[in-house]
C-alpha atoms as a PDB file:
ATOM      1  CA  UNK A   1     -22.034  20.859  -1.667  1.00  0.00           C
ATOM      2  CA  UNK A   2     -23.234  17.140  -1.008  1.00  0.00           C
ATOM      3  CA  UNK A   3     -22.720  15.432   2.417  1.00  0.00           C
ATOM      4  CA  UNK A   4     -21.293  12.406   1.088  1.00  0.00           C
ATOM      5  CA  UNK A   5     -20.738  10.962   4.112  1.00  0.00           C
ATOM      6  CA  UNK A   6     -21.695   7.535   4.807  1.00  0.00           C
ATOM      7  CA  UNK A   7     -22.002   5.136   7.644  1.00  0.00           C
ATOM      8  CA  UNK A   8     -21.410   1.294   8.319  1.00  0.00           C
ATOM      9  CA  UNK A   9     -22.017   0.061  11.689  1.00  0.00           C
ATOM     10  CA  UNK A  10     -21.172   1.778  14.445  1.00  0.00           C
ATOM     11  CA  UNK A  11     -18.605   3.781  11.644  1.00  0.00           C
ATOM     12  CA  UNK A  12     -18.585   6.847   9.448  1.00  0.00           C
ATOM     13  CA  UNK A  13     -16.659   7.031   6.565  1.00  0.00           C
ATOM     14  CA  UNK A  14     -16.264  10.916   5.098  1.00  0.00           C
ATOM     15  CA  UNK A  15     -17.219   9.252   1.406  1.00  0.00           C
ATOM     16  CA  UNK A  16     -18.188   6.627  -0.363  1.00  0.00           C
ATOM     17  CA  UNK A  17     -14.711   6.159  -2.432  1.00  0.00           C
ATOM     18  CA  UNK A  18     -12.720   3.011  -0.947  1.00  0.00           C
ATOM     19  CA  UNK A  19      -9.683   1.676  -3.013  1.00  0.00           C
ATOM     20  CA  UNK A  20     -10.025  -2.043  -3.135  1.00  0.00           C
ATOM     21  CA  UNK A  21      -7.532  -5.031  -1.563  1.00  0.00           C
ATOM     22  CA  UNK A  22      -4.817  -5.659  -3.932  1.00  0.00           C
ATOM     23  CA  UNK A  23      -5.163  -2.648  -6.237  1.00  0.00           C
ATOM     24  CA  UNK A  24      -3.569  -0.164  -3.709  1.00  0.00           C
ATOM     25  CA  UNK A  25      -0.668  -2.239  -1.609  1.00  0.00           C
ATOM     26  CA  UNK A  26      -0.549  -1.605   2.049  1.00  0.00           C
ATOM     27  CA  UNK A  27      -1.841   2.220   1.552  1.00  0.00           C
ATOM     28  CA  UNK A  28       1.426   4.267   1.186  1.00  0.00           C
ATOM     29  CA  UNK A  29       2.766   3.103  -1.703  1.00  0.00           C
ATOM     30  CA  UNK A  30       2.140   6.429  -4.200  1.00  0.00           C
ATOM     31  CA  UNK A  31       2.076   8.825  -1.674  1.00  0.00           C
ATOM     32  CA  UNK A  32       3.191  11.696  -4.802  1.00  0.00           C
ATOM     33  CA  UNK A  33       0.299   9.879  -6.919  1.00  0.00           C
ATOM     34  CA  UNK A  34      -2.515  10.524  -4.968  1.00  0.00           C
ATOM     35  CA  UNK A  35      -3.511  12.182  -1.393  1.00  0.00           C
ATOM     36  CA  UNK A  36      -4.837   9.155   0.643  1.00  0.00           C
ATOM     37  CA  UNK A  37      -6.853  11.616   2.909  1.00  0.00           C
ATOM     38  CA  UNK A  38      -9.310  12.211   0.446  1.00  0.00           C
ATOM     39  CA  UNK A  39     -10.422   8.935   0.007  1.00  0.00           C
ATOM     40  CA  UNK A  40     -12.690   7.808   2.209  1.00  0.00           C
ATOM     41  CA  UNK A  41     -11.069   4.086   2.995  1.00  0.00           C
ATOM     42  CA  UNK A  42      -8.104   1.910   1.858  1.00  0.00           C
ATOM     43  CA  UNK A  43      -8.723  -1.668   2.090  1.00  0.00           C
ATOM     44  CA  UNK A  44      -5.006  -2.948   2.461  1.00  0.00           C
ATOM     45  CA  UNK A  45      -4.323  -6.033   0.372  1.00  0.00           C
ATOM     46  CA  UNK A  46      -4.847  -9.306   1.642  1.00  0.00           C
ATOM     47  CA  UNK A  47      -2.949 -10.140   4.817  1.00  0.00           C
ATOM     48  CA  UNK A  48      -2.029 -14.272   5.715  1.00  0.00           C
ATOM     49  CA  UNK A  49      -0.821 -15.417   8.877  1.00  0.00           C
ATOM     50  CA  UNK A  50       2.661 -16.546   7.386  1.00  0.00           C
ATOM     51  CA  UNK A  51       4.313 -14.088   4.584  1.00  0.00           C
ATOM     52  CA  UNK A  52       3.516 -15.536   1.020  1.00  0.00           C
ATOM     53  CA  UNK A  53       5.297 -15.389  -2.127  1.00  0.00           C
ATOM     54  CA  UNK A  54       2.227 -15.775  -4.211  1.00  0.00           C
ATOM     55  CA  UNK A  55       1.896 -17.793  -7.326  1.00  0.00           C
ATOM     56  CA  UNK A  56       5.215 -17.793  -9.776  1.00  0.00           C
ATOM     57  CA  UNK A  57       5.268 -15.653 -13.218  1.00  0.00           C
ATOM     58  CA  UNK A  58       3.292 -14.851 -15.294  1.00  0.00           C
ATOM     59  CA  UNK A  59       0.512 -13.738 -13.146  1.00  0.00           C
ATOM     60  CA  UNK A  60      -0.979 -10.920 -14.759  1.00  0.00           C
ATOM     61  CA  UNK A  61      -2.114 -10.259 -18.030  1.00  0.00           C
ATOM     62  CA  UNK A  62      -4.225  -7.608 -19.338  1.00  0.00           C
ATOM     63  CA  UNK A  63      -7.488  -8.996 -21.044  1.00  0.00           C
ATOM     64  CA  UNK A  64     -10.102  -6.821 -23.654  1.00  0.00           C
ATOM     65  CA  UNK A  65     -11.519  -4.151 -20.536  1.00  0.00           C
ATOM     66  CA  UNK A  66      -9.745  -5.793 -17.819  1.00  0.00           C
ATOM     67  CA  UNK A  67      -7.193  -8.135 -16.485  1.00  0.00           C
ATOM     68  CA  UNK A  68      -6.679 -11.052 -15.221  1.00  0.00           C
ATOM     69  CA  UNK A  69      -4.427 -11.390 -12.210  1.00  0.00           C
ATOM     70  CA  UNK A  70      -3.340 -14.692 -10.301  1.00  0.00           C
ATOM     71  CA  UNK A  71      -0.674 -13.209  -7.724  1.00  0.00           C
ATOM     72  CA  UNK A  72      -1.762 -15.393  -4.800  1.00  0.00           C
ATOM     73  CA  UNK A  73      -2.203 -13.156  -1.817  1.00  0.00           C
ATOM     74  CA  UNK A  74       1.420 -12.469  -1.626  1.00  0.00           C
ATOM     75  CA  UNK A  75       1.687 -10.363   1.061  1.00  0.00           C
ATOM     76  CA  UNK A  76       4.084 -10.093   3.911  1.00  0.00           C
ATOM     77  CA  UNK A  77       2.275 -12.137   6.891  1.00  0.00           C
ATOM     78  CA  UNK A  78       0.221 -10.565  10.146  1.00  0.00           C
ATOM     79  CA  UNK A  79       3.824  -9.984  11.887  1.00  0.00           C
ATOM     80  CA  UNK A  80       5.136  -8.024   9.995  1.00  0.00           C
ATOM     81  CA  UNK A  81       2.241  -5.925   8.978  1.00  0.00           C
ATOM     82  CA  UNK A  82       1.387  -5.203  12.703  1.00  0.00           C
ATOM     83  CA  UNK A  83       5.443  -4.369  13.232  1.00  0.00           C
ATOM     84  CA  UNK A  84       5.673  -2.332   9.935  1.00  0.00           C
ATOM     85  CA  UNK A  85       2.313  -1.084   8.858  1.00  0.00           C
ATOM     86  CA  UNK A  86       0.206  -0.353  12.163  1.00  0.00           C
ATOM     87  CA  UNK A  87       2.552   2.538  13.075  1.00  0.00           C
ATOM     88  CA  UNK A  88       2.316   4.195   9.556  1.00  0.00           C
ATOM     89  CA  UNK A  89      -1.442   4.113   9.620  1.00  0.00           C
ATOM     90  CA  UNK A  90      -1.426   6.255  12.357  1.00  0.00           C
ATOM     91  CA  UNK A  91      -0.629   9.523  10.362  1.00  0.00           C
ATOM     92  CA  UNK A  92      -2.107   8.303   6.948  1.00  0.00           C
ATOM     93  CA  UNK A  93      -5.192  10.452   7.366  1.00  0.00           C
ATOM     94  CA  UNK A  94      -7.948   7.647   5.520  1.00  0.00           C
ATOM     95  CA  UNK A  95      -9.149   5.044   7.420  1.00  0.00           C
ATOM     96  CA  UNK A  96      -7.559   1.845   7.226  1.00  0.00           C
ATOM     97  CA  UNK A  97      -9.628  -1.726   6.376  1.00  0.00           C
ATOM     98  CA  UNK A  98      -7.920  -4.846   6.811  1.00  0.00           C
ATOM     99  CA  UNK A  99      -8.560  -7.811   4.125  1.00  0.00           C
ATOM    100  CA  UNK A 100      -7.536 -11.187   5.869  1.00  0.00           C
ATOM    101  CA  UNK A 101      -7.181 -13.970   3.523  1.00  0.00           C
ATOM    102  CA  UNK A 102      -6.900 -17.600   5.536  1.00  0.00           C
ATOM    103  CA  UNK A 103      -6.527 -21.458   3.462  1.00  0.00           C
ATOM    104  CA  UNK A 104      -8.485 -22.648   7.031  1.00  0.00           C
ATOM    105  CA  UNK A 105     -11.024 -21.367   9.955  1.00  0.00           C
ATOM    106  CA  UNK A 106      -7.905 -21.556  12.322  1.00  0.00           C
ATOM    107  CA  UNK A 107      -5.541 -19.126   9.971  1.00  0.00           C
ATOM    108  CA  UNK A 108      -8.619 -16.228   9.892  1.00  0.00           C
ATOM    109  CA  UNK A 109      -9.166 -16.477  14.060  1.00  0.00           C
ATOM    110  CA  UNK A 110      -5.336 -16.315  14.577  1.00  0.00           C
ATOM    111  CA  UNK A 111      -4.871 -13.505  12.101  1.00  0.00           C
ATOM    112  CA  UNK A 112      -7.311 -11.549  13.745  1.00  0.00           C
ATOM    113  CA  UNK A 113      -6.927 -12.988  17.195  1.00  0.00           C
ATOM    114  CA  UNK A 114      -2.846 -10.951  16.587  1.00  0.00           C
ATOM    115  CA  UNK A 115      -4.719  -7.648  15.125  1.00  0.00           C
ATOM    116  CA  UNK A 116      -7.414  -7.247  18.313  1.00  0.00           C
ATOM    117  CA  UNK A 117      -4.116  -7.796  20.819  1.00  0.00           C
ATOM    118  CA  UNK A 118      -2.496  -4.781  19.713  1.00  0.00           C
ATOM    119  CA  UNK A 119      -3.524  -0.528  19.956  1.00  0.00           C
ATOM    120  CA  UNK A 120      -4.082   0.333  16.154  1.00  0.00           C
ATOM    121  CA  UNK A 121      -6.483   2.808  14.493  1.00  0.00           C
ATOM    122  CA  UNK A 122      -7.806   0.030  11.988  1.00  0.00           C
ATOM    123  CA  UNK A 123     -11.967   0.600  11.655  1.00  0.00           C
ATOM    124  CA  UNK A 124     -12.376  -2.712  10.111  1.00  0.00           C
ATOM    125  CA  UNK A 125     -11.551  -5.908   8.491  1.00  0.00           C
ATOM    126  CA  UNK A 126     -12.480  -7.094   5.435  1.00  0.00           C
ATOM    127  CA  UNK A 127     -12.807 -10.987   5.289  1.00  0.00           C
ATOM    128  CA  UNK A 128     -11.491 -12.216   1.694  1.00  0.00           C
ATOM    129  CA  UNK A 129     -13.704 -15.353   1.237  1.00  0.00           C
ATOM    130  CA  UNK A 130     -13.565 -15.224  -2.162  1.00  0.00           C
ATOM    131  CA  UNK A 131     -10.432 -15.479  -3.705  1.00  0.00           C
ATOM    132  CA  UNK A 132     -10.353 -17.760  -7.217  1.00  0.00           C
ATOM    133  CA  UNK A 133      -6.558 -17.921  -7.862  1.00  0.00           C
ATOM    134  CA  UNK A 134      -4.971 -19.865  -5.154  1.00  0.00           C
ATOM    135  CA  UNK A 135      -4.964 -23.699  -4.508  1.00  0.00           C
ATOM    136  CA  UNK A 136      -5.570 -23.708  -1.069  1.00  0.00           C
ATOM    137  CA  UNK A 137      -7.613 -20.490   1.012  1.00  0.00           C
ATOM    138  CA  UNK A 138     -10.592 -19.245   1.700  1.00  0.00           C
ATOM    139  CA  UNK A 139     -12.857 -19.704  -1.638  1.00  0.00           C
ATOM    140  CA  UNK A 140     -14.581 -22.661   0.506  1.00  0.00           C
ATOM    141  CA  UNK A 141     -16.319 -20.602   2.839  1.00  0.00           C
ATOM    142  CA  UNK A 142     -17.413 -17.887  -0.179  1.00  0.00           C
ATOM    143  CA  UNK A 143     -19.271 -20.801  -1.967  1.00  0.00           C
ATOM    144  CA  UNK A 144     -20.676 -22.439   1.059  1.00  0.00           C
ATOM    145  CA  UNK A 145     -23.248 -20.803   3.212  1.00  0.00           C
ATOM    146  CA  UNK A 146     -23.556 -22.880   6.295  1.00  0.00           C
ATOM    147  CA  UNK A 147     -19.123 -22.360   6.460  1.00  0.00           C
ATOM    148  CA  UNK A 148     -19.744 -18.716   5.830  1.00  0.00           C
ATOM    149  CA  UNK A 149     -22.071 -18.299   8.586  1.00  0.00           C
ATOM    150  CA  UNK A 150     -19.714 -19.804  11.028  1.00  0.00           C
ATOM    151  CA  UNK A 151     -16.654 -18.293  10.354  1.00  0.00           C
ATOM    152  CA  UNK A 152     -18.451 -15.160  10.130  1.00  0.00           C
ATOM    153  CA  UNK A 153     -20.027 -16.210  13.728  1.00  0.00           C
ATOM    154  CA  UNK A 154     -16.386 -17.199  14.658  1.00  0.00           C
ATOM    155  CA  UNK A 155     -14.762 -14.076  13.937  1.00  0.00           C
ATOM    156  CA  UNK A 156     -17.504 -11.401  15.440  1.00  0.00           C
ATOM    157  CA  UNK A 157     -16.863 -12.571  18.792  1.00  0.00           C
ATOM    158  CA  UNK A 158     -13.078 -11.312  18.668  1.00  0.00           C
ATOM    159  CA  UNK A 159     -13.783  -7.665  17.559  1.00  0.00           C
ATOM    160  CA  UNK A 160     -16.064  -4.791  17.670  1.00  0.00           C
ATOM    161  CA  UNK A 161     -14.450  -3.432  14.681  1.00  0.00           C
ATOM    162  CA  UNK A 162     -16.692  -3.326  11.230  1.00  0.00           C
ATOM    163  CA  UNK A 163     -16.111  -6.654  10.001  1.00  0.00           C
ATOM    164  CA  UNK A 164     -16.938  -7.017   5.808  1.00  0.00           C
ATOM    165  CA  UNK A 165     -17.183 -10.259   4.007  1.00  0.00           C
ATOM    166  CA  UNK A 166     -16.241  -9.788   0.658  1.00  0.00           C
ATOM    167  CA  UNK A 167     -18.304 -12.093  -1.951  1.00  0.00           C
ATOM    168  CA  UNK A 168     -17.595 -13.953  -4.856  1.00  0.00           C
ATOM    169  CA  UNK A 169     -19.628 -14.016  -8.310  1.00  0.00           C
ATOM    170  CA  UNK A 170     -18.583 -17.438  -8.875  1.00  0.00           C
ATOM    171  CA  UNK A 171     -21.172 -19.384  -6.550  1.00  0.00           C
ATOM    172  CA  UNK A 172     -24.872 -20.517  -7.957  1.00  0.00           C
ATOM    173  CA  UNK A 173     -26.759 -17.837  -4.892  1.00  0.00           C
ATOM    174  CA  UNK A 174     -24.252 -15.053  -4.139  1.00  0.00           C
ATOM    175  CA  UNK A 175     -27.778 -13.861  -2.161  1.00  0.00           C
ATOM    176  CA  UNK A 176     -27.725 -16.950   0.158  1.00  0.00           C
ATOM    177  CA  UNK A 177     -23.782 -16.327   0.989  1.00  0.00           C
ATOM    178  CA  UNK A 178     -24.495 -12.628   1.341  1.00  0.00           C
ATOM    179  CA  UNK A 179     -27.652 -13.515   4.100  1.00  0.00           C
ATOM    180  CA  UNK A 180     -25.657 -16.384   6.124  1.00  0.00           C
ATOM    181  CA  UNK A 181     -23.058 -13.424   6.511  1.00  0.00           C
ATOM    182  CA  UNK A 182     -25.689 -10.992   7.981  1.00  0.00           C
ATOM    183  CA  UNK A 183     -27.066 -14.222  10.040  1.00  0.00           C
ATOM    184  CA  UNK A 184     -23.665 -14.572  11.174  1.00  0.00           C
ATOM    185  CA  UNK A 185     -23.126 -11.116  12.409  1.00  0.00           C
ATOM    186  CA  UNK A 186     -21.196  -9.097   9.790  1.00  0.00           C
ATOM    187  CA  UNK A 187     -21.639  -5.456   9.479  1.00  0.00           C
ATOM    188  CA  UNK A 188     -21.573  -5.309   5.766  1.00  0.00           C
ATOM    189  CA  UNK A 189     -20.718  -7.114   2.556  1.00  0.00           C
ATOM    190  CA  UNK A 190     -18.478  -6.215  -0.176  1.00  0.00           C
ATOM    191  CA  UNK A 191     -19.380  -7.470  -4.054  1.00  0.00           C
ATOM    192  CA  UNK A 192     -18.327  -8.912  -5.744  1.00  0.00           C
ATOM    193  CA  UNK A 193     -14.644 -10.304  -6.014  1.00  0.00           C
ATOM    194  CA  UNK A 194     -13.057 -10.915  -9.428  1.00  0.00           C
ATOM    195  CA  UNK A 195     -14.790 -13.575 -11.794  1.00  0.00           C
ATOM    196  CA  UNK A 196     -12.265 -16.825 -12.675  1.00  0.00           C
ATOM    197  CA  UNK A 197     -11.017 -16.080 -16.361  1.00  0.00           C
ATOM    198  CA  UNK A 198      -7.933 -17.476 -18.568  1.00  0.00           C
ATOM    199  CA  UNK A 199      -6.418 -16.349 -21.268  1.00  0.00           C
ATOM    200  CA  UNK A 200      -4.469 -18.045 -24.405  1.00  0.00           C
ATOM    201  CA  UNK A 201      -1.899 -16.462 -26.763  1.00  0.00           C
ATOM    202  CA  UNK A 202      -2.883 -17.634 -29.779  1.00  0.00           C
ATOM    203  CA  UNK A 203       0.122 -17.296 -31.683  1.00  0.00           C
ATOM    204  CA  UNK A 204       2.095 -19.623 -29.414  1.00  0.00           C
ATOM    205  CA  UNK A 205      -0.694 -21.833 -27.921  1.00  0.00           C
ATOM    206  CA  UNK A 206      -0.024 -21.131 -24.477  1.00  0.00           C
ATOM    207  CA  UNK A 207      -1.650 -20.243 -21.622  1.00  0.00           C
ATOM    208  CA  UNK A 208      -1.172 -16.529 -20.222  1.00  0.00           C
ATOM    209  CA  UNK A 209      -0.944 -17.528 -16.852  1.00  0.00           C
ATOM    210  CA  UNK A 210       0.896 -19.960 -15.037  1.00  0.00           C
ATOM    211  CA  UNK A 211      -2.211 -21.044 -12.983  1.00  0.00           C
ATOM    212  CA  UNK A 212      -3.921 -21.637 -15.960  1.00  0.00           C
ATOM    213  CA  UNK A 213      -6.803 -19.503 -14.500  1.00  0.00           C
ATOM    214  CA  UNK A 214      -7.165 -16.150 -12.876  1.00  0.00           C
ATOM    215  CA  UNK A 215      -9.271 -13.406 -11.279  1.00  0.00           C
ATOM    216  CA  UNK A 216     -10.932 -11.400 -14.516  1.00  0.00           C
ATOM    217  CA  UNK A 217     -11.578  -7.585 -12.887  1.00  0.00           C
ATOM    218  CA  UNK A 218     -11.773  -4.411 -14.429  1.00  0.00           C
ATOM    219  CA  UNK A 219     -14.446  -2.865 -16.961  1.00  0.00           C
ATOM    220  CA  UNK A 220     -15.529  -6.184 -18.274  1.00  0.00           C
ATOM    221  CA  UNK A 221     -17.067  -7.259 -14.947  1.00  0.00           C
ATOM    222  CA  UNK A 222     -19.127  -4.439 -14.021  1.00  0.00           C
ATOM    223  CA  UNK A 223     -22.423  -6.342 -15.518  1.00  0.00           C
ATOM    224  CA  UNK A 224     -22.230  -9.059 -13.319  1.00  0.00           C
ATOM    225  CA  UNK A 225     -21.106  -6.765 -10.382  1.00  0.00           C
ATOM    226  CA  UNK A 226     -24.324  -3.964 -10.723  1.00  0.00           C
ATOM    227  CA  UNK A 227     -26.224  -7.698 -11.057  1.00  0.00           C
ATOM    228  CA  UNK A 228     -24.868  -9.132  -7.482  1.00  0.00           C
ATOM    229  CA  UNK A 229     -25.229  -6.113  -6.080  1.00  0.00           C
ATOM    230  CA  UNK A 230     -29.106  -5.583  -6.754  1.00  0.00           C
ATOM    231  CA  UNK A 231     -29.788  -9.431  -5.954  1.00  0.00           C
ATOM    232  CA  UNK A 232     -27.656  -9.015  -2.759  1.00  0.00           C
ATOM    233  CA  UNK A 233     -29.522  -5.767  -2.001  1.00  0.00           C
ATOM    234  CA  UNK A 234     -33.117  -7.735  -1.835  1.00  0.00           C
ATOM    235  CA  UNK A 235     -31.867 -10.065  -0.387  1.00  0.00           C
ATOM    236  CA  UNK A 236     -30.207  -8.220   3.217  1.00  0.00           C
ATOM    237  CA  UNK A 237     -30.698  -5.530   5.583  1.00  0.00           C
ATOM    238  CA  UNK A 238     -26.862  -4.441   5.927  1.00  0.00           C
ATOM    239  CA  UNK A 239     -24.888  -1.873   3.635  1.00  0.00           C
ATOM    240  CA  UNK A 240     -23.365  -3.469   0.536  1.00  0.00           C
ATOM    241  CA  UNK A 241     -20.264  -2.145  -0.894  1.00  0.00           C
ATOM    242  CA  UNK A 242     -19.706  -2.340  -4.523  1.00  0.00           C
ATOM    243  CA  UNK A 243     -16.994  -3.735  -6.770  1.00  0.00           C
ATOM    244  CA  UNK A 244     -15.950  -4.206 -10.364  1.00  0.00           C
ATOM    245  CA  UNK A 245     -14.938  -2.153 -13.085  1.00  0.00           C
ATOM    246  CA  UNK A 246     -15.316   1.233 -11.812  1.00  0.00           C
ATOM    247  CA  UNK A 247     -13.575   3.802 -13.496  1.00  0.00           C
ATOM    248  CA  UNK A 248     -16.084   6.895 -13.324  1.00  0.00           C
ATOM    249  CA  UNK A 249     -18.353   8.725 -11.211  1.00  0.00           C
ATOM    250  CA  UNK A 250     -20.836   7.474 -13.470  1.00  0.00           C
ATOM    251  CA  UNK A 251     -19.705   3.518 -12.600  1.00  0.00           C
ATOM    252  CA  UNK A 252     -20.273   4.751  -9.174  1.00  0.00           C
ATOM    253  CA  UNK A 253     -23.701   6.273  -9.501  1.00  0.00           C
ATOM    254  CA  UNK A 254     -24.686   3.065 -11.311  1.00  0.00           C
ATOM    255  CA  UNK A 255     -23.527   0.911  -8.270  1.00  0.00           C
ATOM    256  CA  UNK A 256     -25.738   2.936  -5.724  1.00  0.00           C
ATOM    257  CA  UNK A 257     -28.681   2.761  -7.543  1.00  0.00           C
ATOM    258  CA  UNK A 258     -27.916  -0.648  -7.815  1.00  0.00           C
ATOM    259  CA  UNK A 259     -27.989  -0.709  -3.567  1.00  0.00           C
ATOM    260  CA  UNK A 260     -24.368  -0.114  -2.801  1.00  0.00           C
ATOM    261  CA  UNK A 261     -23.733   2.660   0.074  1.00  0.00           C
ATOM    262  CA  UNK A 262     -19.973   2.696  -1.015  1.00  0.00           C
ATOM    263  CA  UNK A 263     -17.559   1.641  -4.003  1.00  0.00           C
ATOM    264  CA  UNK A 264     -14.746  -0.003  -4.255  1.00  0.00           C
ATOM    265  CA  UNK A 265     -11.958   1.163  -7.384  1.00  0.00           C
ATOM    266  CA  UNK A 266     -10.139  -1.621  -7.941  1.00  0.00           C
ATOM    267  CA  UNK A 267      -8.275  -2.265 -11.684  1.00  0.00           C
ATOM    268  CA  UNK A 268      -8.721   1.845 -12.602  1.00  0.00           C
ATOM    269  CA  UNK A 269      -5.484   2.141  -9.908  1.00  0.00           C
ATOM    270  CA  UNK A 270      -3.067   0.289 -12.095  1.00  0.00           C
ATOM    271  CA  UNK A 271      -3.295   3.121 -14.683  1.00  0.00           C
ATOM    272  CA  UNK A 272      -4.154   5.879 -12.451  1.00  0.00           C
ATOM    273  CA  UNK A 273      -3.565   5.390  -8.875  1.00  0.00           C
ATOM    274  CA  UNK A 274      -5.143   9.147  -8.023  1.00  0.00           C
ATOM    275  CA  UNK A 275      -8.520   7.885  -9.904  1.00  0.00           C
ATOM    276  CA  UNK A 276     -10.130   7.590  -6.763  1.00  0.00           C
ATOM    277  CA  UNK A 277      -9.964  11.813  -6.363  1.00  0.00           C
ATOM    278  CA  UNK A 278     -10.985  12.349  -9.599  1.00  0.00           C
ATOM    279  CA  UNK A 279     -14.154  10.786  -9.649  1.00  0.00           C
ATOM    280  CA  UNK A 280     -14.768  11.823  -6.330  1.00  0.00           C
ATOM    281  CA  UNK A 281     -14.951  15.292  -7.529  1.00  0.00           C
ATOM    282  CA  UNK A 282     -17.423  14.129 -10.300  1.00  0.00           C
ATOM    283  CA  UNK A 283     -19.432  12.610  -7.747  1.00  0.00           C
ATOM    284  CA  UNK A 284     -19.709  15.621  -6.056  1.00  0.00           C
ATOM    285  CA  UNK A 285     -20.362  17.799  -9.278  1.00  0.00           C
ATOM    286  CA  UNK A 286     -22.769  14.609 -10.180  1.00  0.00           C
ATOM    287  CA  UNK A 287     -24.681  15.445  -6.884  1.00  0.00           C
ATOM    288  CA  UNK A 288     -24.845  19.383  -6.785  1.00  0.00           C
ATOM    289  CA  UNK A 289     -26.111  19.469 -10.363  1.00  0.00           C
ATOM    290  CA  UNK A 290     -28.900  17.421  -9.650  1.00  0.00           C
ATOM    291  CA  UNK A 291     -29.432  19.374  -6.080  1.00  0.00           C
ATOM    292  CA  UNK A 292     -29.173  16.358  -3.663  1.00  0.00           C
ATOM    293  CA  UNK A 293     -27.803  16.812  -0.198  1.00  0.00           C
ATOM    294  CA  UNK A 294     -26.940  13.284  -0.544  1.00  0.00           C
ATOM    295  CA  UNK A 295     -26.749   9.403  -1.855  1.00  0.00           C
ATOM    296  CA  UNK A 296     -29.023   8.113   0.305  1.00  0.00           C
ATOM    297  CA  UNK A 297     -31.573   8.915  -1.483  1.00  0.00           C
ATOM    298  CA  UNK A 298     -30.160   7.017  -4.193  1.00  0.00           C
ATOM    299  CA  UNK A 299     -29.287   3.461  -2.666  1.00  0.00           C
ATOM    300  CA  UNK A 300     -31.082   1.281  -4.706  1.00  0.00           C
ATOM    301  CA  UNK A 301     -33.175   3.409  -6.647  1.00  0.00           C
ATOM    302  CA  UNK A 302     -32.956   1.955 -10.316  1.00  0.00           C
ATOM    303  CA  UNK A 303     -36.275   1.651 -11.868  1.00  0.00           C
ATOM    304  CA  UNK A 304     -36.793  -1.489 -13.154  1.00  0.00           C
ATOM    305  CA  UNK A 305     -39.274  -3.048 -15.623  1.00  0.00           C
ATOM    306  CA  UNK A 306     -41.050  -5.430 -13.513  1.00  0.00           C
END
């Protein structure tokens, strides 16, 4: 059998199957569903200094291959997660990656500034940057290099911990974003976030979501995911992890070739929250059938015409 084993920074993950923010709660929400020690790392939904209600109803709506989501990053606010979550994690058996979602520099530093000043067995954070379907937050820095570069600057001197920026598809260069986040110090990048979308009944006239427009994610978006990913991978030295509209081993084969060292399964969740097993085991058939030890090999790989 494989080693799929991977490592990021100064961390080693036991595979390359993360469940992404928002698709999986805090991490213990289907523990009958699925057995979180197989995968090899939840990224906890995005967590705000103050608790958040998110954006009214409706806020989700499913779309042809996807869905298009506008909750808001409601979530229940760094206090309570470290009060309520931290000591759960502690017998979970996956490792545990914070997303932090901020509307200014200040809310990111104090969120994490709270996380590094208490024992937990968190490897990481992932840094939400990218987020299309709130007013306010931290879609600013994901479309602006030099502001990505200094938060990203900002936050590496609070923690050793892997710290991920996660990456829109909605800027002009998601390349230049993804290299002012190495130049800042991050460990790794995670692409891409969901791609702004609305959708109309047609019958009525009205717009599916109250924000008018939301995150598109599922099947529909793995085109321009497997495309950020390859421009991101010429583009830096440090591990990429890739997202969007992974529902197979074969969606995840595609996204290391592509230059990804790890997946994320986002939208797949929502029907099948123990999806992330299940391909897993493919992955490792996948790898056995074609007699390789391991991905590495295969990190981007894809032959292209030019």
């Amino acid at each position: 059998m494989a080693d799929l084993s991977i490592k990021i920074g100064h961390t080693t993950f036991k595979n390359p199957i993360f469940v992404a923010s928002g698709t999986f709660g805090y991490g213990t929400e289907n523990p009958e569903l699925v057995d979180v020690s197989n995968i090899g790392a939840i990224v906890t939904k995005s967590i705000t200094l103050n608790p958040r209600e998110g954006n009214p109803p409706p806020r989700i709506v499913e779309t042809p291959s996807g869905m298009i989501n506008s909750i808001g990053l409601a979530n229940i606010g760094v206090d309570k997660y470290i009060n309520e979550m931290l000591p759960v994690y502690e017998e979970i058996g996956s490792p545990i990656i914070m997303n932090i979602a901020g509307s200014s520099m200040e809310e990111y530093i104090k969120v994490l500034q709270q996380m590094e000043a208490v024992s937990s067995n968190i490897v990481g954070y992932e840094i939400n940057i990218s987020c299309p379907n709130v007013k306010e937050g931290g879609m600013e820095f994901g479309v602006d290099c030099n502001m990505t570069e200094k938060l990203t600057k900002e936050l590496r001197k609070l923690t050793d911990r892997l710290l991920i920026m996660k990456l829109s598809p909605n800027v002009t260069d998601i390349s230049a974003i993804a290299t002012s986040s190495e130049n800042g110090g991050a460990d790794a990048v995670s692409a891409v976030n969901t791609v702004v979308g609305m959708s109309i009944d047609h019958k009525t006239g009205k717009n599916n979501i109250y924000t008018t427009y939301g995150g598109l994610s599922g099947p529909a978006i793995k085109p321009v995911g497997l495309a950020c990913v390859h421009k991101v991978y010429n583009s830096v030295k440090i591990p990429i992890i890739g997202i969007g509209g992974i529902v197979n081993s074969s969606d995840v084969i595609e996204y290391i070739l592509a230059g990804s060292i790890a997946v994320q399964v986002g939208t797949a969740n929502y029907r099948d929250p123990g999806i992330s097993e299940k391909i897993l085991n493919d992955l490792n058939s996948y790898l056995d059938e074609q007699e390789l030890d391991s991905i590495d090999s295969l990190i981007g790989s894809v032959k292209t015409y030019d």
